[in-house]
C-alpha atoms as a PDB file:
ATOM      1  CA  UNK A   1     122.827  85.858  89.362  1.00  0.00           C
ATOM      2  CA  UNK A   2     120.342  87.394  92.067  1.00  0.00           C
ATOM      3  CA  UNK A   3     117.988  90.257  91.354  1.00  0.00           C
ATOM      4  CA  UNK A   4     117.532  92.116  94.403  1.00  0.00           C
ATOM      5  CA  UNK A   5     114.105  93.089  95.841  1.00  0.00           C
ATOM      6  CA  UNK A   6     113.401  95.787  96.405  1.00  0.00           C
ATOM      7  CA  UNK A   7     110.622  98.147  98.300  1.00  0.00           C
ATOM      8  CA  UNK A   8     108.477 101.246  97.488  1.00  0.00           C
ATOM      9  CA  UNK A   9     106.771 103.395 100.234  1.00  0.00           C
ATOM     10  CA  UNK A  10     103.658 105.534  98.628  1.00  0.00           C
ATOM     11  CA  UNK A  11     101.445 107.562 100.147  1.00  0.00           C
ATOM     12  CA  UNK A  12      97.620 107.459 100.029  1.00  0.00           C
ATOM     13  CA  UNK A  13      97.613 108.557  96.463  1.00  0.00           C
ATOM     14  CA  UNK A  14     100.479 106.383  95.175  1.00  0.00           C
ATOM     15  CA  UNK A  15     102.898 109.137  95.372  1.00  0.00           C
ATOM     16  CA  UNK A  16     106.379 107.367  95.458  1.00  0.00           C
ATOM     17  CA  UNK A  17     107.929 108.371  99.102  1.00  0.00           C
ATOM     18  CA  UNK A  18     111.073 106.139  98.815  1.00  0.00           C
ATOM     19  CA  UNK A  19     112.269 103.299  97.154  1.00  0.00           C
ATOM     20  CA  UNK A  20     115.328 100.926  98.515  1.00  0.00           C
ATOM     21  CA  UNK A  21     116.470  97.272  98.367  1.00  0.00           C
ATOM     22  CA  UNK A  22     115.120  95.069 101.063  1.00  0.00           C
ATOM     23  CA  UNK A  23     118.717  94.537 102.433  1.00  0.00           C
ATOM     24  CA  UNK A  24     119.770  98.031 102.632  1.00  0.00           C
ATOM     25  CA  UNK A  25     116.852 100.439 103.589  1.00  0.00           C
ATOM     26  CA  UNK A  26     118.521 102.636 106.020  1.00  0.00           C
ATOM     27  CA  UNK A  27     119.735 105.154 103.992  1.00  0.00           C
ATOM     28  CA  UNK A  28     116.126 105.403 101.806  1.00  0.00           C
ATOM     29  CA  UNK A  29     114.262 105.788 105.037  1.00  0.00           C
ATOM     30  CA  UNK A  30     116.120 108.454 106.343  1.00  0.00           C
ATOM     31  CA  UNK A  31     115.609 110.792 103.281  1.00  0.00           C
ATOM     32  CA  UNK A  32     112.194 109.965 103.495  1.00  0.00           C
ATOM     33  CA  UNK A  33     111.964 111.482 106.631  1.00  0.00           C
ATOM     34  CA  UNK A  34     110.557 108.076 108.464  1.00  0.00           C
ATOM     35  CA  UNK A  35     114.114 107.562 110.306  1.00  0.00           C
ATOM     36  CA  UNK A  36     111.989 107.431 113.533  1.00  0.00           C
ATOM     37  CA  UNK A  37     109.727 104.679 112.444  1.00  0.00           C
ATOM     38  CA  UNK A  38     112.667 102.596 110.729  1.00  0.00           C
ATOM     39  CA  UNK A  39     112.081  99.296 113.006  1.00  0.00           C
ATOM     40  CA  UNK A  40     108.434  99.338 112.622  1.00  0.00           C
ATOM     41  CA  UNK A  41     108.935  99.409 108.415  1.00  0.00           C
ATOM     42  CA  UNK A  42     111.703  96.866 108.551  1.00  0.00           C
ATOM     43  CA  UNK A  43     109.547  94.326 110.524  1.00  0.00           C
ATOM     44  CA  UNK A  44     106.788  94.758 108.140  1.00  0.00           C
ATOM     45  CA  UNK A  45     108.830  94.228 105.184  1.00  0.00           C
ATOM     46  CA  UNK A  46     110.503  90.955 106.847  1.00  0.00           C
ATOM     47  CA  UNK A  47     106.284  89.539 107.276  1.00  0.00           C
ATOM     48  CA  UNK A  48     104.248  90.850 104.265  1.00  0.00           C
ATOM     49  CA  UNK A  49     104.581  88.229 101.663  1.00  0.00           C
ATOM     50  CA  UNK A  50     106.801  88.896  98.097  1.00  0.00           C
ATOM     51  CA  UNK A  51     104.790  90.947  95.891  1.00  0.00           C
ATOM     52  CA  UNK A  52     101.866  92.297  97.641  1.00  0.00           C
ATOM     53  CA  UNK A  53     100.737  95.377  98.682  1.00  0.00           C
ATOM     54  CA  UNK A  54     100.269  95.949 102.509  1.00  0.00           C
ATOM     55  CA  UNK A  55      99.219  99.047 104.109  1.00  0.00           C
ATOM     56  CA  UNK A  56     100.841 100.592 107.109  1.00  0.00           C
ATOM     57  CA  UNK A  57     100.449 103.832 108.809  1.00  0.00           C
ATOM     58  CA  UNK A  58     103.410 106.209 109.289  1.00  0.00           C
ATOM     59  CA  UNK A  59     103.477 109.255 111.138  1.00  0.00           C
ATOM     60  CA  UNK A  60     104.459 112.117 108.923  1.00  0.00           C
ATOM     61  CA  UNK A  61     104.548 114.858 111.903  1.00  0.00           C
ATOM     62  CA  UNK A  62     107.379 113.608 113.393  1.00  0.00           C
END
């Protein structure tokens, strides 16, 4: 059996902005309101290494 991993998106103070299962973000992202910057998250997801923390800025005026 398989555990998914999964993903959580904070904000500068930790605040949770979405959470969502490596293989299936799409739908997280979008009610987060990032739907525009959905590439850019994937890629860094697919790069950053299992279990660490990496920062990366999103535009929240969009």
């Amino acid at each position: 059996m398989n555990i998914p991993d999964y993903v959580q998106l904070r904000d500068a103070n930790f605040t949770l902005l979405a959470y969502f299962r490596v293989d299936r973000p799409e739908k997280a992202i979008n009610k987060a309101g990032f739907e525009s910057q959905l590439e850019l998250i994937k890629k860094v997801i697919d790069e950053i290494p299992f279990g660490k923390l990496h920062p990366i800025e999103l535009n929240t005026n969009e």
